[in-house]
Structures are given as C-alpha cells and as structure tokens.
C-alpha atoms as a PDB file:
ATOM      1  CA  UNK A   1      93.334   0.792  78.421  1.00  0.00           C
ATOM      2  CA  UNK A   2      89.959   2.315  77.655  1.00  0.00           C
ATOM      3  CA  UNK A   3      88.722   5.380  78.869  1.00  0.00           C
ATOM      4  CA  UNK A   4      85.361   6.294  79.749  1.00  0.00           C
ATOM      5  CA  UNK A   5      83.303   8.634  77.653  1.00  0.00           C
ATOM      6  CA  UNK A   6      79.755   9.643  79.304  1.00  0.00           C
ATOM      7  CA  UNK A   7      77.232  10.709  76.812  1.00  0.00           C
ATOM      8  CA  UNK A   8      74.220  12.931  77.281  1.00  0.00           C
ATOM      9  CA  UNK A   9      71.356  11.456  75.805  1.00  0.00           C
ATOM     10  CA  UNK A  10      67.863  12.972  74.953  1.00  0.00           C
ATOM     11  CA  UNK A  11      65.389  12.311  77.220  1.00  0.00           C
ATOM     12  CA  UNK A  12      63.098   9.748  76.520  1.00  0.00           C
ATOM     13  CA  UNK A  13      59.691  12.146  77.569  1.00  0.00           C
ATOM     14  CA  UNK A  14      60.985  14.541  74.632  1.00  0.00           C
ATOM     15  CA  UNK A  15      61.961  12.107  72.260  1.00  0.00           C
ATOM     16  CA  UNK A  16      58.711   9.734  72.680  1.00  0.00           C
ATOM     17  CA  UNK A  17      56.417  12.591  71.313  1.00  0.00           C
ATOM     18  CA  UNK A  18      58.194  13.650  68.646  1.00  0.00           C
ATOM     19  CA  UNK A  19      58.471   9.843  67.542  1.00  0.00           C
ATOM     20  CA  UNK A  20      53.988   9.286  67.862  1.00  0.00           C
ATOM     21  CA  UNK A  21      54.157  12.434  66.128  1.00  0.00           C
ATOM     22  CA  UNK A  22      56.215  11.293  62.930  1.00  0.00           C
ATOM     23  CA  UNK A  23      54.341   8.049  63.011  1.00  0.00           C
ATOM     24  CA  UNK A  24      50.874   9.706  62.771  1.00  0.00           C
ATOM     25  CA  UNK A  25      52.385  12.122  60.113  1.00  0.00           C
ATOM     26  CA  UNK A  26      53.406   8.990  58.376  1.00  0.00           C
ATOM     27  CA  UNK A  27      50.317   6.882  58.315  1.00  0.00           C
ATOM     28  CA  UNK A  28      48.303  10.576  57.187  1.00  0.00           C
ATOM     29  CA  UNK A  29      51.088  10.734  54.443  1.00  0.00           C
ATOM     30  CA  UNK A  30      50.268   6.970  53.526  1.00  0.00           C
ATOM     31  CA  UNK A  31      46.558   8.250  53.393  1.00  0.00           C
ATOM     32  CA  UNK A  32      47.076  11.145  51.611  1.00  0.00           C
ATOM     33  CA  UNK A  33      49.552   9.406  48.890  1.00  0.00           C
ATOM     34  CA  UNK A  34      47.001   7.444  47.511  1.00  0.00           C
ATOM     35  CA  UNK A  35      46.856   9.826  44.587  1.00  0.00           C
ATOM     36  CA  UNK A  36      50.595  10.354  44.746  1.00  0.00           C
ATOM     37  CA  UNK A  37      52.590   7.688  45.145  1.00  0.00           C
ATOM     38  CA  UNK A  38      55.750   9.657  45.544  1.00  0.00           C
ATOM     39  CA  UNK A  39      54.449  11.045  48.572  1.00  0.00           C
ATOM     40  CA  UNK A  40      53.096   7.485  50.076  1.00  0.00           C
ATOM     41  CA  UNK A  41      56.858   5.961  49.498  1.00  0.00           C
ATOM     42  CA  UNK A  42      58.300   8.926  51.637  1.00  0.00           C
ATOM     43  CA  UNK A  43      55.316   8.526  54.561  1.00  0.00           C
ATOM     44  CA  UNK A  44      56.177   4.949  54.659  1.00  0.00           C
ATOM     45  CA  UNK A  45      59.968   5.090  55.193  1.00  0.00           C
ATOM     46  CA  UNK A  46      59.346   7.860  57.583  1.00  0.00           C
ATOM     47  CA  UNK A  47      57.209   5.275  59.131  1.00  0.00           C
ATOM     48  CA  UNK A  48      59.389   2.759  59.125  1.00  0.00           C
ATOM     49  CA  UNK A  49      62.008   4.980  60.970  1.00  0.00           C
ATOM     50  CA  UNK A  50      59.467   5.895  63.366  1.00  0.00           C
ATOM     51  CA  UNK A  51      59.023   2.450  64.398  1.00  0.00           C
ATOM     52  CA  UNK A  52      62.344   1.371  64.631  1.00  0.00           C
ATOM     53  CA  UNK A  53      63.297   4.616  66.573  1.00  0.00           C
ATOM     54  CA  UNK A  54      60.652   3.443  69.134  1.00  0.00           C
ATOM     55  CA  UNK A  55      63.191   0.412  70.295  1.00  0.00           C
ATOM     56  CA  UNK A  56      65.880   3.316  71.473  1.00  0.00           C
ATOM     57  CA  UNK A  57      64.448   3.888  74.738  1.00  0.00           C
ATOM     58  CA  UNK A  58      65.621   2.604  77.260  1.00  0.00           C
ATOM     59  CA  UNK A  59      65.660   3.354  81.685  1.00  0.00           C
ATOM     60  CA  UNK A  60      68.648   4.331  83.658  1.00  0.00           C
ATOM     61  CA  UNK A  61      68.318   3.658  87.100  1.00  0.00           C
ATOM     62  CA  UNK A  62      69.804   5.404  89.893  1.00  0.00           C
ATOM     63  CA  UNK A  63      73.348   3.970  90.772  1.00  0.00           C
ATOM     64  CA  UNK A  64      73.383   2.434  87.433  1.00  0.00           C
ATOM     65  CA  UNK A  65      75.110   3.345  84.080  1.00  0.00           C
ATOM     66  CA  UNK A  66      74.485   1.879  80.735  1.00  0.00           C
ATOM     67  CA  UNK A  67      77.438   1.146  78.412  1.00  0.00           C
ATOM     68  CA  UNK A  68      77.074   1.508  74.498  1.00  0.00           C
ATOM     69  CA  UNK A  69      78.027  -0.139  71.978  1.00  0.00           C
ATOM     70  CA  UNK A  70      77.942   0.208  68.177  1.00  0.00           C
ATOM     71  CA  UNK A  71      78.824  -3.093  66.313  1.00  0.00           C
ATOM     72  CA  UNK A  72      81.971  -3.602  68.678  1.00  0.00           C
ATOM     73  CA  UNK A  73      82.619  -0.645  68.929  1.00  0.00           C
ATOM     74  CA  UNK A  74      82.747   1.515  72.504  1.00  0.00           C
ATOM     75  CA  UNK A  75      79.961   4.267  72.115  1.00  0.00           C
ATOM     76  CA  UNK A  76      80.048   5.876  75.160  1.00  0.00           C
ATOM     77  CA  UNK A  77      78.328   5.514  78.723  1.00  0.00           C
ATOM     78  CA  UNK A  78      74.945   6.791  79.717  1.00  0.00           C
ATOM     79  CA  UNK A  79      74.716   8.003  83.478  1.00  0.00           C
ATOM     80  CA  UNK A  80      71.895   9.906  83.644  1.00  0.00           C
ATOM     81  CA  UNK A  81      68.900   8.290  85.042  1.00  0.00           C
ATOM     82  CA  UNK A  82      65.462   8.575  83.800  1.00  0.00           C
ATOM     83  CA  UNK A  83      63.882   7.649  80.340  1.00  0.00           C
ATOM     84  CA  UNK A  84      66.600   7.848  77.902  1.00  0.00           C
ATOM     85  CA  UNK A  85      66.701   7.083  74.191  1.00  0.00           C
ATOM     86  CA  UNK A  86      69.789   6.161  71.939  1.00  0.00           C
ATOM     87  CA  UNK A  87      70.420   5.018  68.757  1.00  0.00           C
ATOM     88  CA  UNK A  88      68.450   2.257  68.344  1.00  0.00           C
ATOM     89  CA  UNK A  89      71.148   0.234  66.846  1.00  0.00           C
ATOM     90  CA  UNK A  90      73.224   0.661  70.267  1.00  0.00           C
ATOM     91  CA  UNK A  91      73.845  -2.391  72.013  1.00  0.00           C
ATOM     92  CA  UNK A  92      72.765  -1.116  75.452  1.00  0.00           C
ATOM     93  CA  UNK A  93      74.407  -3.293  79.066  1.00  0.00           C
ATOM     94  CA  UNK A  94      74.054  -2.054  82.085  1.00  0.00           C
ATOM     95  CA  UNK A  95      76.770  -1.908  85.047  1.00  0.00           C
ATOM     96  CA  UNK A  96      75.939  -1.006  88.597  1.00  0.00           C
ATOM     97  CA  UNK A  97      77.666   1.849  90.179  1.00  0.00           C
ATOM     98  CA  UNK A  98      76.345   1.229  93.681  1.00  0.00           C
ATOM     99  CA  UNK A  99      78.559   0.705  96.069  1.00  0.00           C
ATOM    100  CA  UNK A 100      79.210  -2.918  97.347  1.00  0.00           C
ATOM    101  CA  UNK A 101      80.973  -5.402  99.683  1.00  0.00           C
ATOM    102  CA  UNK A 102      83.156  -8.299  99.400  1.00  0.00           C
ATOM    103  CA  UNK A 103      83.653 -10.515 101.379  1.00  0.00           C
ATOM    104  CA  UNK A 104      86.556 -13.149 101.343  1.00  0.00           C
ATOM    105  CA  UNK A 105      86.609 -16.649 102.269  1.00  0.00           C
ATOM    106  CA  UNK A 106      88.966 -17.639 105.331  1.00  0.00           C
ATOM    107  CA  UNK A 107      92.418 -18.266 103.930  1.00  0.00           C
ATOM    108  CA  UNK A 108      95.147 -20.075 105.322  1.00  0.00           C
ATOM    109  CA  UNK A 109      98.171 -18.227 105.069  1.00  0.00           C
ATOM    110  CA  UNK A 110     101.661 -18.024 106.782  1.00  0.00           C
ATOM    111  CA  UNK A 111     102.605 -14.618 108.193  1.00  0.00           C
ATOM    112  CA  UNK A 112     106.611 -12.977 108.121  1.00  0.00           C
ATOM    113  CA  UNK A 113     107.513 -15.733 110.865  1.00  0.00           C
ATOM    114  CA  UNK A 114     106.153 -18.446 109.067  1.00  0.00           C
ATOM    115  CA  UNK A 115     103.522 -19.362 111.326  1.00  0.00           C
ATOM    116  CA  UNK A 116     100.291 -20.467 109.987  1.00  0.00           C
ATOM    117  CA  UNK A 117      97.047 -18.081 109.988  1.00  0.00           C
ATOM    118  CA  UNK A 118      93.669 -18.058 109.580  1.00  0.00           C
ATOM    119  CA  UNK A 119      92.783 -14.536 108.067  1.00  0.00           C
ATOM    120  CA  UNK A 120      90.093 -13.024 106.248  1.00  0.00           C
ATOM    121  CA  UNK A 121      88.628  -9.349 105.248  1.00  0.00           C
ATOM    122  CA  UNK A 122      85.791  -7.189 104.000  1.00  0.00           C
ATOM    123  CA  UNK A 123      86.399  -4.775 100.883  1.00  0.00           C
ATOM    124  CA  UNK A 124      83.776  -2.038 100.150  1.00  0.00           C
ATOM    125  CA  UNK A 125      84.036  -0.905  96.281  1.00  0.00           C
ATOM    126  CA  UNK A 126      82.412   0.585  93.438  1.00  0.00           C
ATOM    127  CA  UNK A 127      82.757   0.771  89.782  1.00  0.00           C
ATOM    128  CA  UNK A 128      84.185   4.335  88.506  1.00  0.00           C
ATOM    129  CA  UNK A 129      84.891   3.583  85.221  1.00  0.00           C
ATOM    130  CA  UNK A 130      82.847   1.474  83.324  1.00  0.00           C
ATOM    131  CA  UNK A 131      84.779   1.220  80.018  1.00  0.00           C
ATOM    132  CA  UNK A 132      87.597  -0.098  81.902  1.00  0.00           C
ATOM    133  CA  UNK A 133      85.306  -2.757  84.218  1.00  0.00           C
ATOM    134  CA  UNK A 134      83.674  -4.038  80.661  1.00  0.00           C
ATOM    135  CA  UNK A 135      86.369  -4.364  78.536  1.00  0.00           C
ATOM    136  CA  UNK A 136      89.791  -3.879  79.946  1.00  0.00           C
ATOM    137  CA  UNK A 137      89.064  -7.295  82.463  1.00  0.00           C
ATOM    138  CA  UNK A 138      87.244 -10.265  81.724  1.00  0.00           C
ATOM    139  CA  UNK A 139      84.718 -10.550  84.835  1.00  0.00           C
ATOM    140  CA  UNK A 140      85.010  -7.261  87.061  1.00  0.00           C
ATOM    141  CA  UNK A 141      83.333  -9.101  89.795  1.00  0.00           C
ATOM    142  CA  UNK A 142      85.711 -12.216  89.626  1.00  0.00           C
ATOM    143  CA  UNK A 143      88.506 -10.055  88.732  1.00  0.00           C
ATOM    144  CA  UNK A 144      87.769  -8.079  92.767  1.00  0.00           C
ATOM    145  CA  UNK A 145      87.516 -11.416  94.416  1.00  0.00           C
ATOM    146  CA  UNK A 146      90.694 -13.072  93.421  1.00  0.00           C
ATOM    147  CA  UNK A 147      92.639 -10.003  93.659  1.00  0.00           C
ATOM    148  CA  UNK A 148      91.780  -8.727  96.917  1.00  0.00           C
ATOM    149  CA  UNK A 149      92.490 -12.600  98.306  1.00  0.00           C
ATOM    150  CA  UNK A 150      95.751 -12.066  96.530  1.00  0.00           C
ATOM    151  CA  UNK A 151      96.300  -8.926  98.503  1.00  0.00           C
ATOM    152  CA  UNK A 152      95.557 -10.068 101.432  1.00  0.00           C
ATOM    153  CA  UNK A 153      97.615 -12.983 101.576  1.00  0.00           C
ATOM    154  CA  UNK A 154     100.486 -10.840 100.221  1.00  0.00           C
ATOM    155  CA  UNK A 155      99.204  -8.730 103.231  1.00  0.00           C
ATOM    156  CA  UNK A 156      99.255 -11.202 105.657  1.00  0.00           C
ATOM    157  CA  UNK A 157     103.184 -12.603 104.414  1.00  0.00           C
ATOM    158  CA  UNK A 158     104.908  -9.549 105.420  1.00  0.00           C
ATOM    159  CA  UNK A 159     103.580  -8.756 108.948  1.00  0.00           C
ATOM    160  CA  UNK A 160     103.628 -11.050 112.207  1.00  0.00           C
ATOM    161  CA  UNK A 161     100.392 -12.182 113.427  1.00  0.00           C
ATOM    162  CA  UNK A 162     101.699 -10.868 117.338  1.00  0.00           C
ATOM    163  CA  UNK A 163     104.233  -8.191 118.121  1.00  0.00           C
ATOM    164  CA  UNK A 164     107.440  -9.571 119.590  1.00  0.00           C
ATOM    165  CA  UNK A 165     109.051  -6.391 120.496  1.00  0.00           C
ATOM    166  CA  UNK A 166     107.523  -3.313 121.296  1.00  0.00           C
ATOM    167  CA  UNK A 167     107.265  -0.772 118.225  1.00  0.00           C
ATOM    168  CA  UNK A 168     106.806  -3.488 116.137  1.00  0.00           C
ATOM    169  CA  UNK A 169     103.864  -3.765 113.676  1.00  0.00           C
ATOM    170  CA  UNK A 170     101.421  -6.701 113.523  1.00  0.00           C
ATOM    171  CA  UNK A 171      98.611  -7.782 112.737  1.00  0.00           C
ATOM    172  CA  UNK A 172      96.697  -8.227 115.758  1.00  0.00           C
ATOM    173  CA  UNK A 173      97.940  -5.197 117.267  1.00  0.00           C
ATOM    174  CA  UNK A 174      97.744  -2.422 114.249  1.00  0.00           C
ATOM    175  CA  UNK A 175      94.720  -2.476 113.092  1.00  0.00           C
ATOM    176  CA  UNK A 176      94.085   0.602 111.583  1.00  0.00           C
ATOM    177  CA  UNK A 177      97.514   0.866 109.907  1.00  0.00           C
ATOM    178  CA  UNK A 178      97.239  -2.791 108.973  1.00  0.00           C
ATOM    179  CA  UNK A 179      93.435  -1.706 107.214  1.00  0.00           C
ATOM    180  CA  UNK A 180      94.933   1.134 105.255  1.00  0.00           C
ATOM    181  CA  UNK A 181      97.825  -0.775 103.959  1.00  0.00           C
ATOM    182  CA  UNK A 182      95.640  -3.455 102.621  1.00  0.00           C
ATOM    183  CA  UNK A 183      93.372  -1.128 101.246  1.00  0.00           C
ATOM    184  CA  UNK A 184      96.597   0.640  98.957  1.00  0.00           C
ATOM    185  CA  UNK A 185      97.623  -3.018  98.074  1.00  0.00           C
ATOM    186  CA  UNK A 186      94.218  -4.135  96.703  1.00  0.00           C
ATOM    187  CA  UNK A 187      93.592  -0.075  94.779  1.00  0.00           C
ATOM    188  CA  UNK A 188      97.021  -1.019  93.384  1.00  0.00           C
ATOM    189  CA  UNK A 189      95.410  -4.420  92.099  1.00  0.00           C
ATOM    190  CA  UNK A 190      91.703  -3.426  90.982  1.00  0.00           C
ATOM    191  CA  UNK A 191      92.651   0.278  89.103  1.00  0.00           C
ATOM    192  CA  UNK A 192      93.235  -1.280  86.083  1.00  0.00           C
ATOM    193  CA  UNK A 193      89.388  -2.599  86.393  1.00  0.00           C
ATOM    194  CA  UNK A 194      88.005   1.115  87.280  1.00  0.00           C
ATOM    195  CA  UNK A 195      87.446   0.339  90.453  1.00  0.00           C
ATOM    196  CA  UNK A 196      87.706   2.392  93.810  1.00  0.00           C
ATOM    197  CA  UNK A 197      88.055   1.156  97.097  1.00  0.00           C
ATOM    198  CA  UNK A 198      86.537   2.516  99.747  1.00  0.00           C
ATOM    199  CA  UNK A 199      87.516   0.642 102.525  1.00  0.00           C
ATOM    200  CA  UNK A 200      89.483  -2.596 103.584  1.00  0.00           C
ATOM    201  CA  UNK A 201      89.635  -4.231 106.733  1.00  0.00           C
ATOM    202  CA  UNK A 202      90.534  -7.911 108.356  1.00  0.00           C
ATOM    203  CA  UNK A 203      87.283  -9.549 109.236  1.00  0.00           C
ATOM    204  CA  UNK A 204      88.800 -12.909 110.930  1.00  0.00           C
ATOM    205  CA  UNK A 205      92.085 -13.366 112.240  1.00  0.00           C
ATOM    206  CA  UNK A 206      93.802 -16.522 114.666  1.00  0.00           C
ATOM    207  CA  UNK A 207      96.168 -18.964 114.534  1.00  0.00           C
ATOM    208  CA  UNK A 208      95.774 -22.100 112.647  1.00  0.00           C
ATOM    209  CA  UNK A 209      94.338 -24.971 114.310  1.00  0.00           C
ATOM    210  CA  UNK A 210      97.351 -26.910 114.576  1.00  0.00           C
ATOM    211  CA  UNK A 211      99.163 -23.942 116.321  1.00  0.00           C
ATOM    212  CA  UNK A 212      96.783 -22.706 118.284  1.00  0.00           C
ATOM    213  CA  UNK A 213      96.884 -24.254 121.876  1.00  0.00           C
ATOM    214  CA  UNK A 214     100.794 -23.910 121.986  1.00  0.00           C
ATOM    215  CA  UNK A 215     100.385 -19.836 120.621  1.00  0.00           C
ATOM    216  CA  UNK A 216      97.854 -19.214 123.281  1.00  0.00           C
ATOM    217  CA  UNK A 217     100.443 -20.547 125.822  1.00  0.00           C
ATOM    218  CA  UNK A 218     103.121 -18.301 124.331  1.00  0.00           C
ATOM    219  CA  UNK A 219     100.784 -15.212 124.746  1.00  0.00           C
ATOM    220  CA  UNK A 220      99.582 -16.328 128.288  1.00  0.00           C
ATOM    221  CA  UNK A 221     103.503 -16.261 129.047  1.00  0.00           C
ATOM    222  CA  UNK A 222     104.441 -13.374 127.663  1.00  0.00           C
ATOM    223  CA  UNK A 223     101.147 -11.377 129.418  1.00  0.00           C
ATOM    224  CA  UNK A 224     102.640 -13.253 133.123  1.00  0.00           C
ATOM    225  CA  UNK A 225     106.234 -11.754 131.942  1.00  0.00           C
ATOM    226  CA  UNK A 226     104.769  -8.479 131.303  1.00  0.00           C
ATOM    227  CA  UNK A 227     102.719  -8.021 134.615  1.00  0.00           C
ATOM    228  CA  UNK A 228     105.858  -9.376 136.426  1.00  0.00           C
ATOM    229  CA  UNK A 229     107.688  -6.515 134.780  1.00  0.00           C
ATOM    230  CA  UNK A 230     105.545  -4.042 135.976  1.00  0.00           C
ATOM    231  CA  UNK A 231     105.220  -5.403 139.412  1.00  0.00           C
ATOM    232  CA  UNK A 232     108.756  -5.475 139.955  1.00  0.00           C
ATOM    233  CA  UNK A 233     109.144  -1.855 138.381  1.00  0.00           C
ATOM    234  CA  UNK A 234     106.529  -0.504 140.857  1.00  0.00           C
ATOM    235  CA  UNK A 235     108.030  -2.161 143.972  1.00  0.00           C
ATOM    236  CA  UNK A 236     111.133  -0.878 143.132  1.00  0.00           C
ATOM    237  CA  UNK A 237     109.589   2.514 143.155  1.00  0.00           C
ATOM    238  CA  UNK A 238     107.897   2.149 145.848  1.00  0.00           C
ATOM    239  CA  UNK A 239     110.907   0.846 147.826  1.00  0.00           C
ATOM    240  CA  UNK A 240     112.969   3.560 146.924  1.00  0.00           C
ATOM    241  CA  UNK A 241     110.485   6.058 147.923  1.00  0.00           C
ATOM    242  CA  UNK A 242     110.345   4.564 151.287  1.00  0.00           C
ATOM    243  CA  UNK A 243     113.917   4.890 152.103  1.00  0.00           C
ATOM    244  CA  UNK A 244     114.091   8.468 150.803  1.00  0.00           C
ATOM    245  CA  UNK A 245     110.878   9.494 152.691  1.00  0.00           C
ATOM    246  CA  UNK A 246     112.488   7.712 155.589  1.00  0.00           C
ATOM    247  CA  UNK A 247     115.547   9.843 155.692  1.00  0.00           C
ATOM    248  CA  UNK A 248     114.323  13.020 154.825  1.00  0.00           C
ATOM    249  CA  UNK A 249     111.921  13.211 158.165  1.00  0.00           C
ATOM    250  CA  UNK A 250     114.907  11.466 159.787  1.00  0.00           C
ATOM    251  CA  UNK A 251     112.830   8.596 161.069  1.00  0.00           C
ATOM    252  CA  UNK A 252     115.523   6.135 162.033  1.00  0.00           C
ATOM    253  CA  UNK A 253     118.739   5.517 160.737  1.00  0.00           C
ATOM    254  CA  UNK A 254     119.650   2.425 158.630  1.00  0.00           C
ATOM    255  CA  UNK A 255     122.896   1.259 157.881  1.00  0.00           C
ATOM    256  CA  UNK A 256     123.940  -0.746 154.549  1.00  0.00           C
ATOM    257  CA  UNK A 257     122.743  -4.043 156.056  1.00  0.00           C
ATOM    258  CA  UNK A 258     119.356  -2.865 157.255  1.00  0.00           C
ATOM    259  CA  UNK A 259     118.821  -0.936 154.532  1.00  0.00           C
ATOM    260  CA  UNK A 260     119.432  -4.561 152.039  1.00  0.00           C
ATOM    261  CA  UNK A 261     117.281  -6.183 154.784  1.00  0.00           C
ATOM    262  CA  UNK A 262     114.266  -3.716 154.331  1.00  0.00           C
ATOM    263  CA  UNK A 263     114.668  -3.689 150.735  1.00  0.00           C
ATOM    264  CA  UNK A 264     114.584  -7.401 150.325  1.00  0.00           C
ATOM    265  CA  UNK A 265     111.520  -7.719 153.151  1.00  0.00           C
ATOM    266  CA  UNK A 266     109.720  -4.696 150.612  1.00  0.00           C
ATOM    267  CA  UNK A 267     110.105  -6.595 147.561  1.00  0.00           C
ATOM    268  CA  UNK A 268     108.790 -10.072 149.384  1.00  0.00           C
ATOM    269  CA  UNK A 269     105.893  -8.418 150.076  1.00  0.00           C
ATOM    270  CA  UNK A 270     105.064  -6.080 147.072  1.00  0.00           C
ATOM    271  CA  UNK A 271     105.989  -8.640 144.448  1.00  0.00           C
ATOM    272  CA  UNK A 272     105.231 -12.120 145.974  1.00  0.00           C
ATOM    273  CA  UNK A 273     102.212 -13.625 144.307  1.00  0.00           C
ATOM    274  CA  UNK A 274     100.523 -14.904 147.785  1.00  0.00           C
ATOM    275  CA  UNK A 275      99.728 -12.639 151.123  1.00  0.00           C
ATOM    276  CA  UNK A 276     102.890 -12.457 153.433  1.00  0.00           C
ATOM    277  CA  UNK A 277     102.270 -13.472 157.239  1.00  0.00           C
ATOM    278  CA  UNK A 278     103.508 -10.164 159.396  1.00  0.00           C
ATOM    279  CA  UNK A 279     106.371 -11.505 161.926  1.00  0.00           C
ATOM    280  CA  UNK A 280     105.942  -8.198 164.715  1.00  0.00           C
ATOM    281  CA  UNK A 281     109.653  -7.837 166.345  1.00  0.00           C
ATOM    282  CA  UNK A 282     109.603  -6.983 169.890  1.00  0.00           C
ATOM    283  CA  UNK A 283     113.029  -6.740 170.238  1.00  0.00           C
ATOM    284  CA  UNK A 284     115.581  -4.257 169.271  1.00  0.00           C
ATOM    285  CA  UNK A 285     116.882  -3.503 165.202  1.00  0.00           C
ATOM    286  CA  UNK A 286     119.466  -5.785 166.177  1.00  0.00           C
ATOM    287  CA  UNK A 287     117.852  -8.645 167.570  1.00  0.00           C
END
C-alpha cells in the first residue's frame, strides 16, 4: 500500500522573480556574447532553463492537494495552498480534500428475519491520504459508492427491521447504535482507499411494497397488545389500592365473594374499551 509523503514546495511569489531574473540575465548574456561566443552558449541554456522552469507553477487551492508524479513514479503530495512551483517535469493531479456526501440509492434488501426492506443512507467522507485514493484503488469515488452499498446491505442482513422482544436491537428502533455500527463497517471497507468517515446514517427505511400493508397490521397489533398490557397493569393497581385503602380506614368489610365481585366490577370498568352504565343498588350488600 502506498503511503503519503507531503512535500514543501517553494512558493511560487519567490520562485517567479528569481526565474524573470535569470531570463533577463540570459538574454543580456546573449547580448553581451556577441564577441564571445562561449559566453552567448551559456546565456542561452540558462535561458532555455528559465523558460522551461516557468511551466512549474502551479495553484493549490484550499481543501485541495496536488499529487506528483515523476515518470510513474510517486513524488510526493503538495498541500499547501497558494502559488507553488515544482519541478517542471512533475506530472501535477489534483485530489479534493473537502469533505463530501454520499448518498446511496434505495436498495432492496432482506433483514435477519428475511423480510424484505427498502433501506438507504447518507455517508459524509473525505480523502486523508491521497497516495492511497490515487493509486492503491482504481476510482476512489466509485470505489465509496459500491462499498458503502455493500455495507449497508451487510448492515441491514444482520438486524430486524422491528424489535420483537424488548432489549432487542433493530433497525427502526436503534438508531444511533444502528448509525455507528454502519459507520465502523463502511471505515473497515474504504481505509484501504485513505478515506475517513465522518459520519453514517440510514436515510430511508420501510418495508417492501409487497409486505407492507400486512407489516403495518402486525405493528398496529402489537401497539393494541401493548396498550392492553398497560391498561390491565394499571387497573390491577388501581384495584388493589382500593381494597387496601378500603381496609386500612376500615370502611366496610368484604368477604372473599364481595371482594371477587368488586374486583371483577373494577376491572369492567377500568379496562373495558366503551363507558360502563352505573347500576345504583338501593338495597343491602346482599341483595
């Protein structure tokens, strides 16, 4: 694997002088060597050096780096933005260093209990190493796309889409643990390319089409179970602090059967799903 190398290059505003100045030197020496041709020779390969020197600048831009080259060969990385000059000879390409989103397309996947999802996510990256992004993959930008829709539908194959038992982690539920797992699988994925993720997270997420109507039944059942469960715990509650309240201030005093006819009346009321109609007894308890 390749390993970056940044270089510190002259500036261009120093090196651009010192460049006019070797040119005019030359063209004087050119002048001058009339009468000695030794001297003209040397002016005019100074000259020439001059002028091809001229073709080293080149501008860094902030958030950008420049990768060198030399005939194949890695050269090193420029970072430093500004007016720079190299080599002239360096084959100069520039990679971005901002940081950027991805976004994947909706994939159809099927989670841990098979059932078929619709899923997709954002990824927020950046380059880090350029060596590695130019020459250790093929197309860095390709290479993020196809590996973070890999990762996610590795993601989305090991975790339900809904809970079924409390505790348990899904995708719908676990958002933030579900984000930072996906974000270690795709780093796992894109190091090799020298790139850093910054953040992963599931943009679009439902049930397939086909499943859809029948899953939204299953959740509107389990939500009815749920309330019911709480209902029926509160009554409870509720009944049982009526009896005890009832014989600590010695009220009246129930026997077995009253007390399973008061409890049953208390739950009728407390966990029936319509209004109960009062029946007032003007009789005794016993009639």
């Amino acid at each position: 694997m390749m390993q970056e190398n940044v270089r510190n290059t002259p500036h261009g505003f120093v090196m651009l002088p010192s460049l006019l100045l070797v040119l005019a030197a030359s063209i004087g020496g050119v002048a001058i060597g009339v009468r000695m041709p030794p001297v003209a020779i040397v002016a005019v390969l100074l000259g020439v050096a001059a002028f091809i020197g001229l073709f080293g600048f080149f501008m860094v831009e902030p958030g950008e780096a420049k990768v060198l080259t030399l005939f194949g060969a890695y050269a090193g990385t420029v970072k430093d933005p500004g007016l720079r000059w190299a080599n002239p000879f360096y084959l100069k390409r520039s990679i971005s260093q901002r940081v950027r989103n991805f976004q994947s397309e909706t994939l159809k996947v099927n989670d841990h209990s098979g059932n078929p999802i619709e899923i997709g996510a954002v990824v927020v990256w950046s380059v880090t190493d350029t060596a590695q992004a130019l020459f250790d993959v093929q197309n860095y930008d390709h290479f993020v796309s196809v590996q973070s829709e890999a990762a996610l539908r590795n993601l989305a194959s090991r975790y339900v889409y809904d809970a079924h038992a409390e505790g348990d982690i899904s995708l719908r539920s676990h958002t933030d643990e579900i984000a930072e797992k996906l974000k270690v699988e795709i780093q796992s994925r894109l190091s090799q390319a020298g790139v850093r993720v910054s953040e992963a997270r599931i943009s679009h997420l439902a049930y397939a089409p086909e499943i859809a109507n029948a899953m939204l039944r299953r959740q509107q059942a389990q939500a009815v179970v749920s309330a019911r469960q709480k209902i029926v715990e509160g009554a409870v509650g509720m009944v049982e602090m009526a009896l005890d309240m009832l014989a600590k201030r010695n009220v009246v005093e129930l026997d077995q059967e009253k007390k399973a006819a008061m409890v049953s009346n208390l739950l009728v009321v407390l966990c029936g799903e319509r209004e109960t109609q009062p029946v007032v007894n003007t009789g005794t308890l016993h009639q």
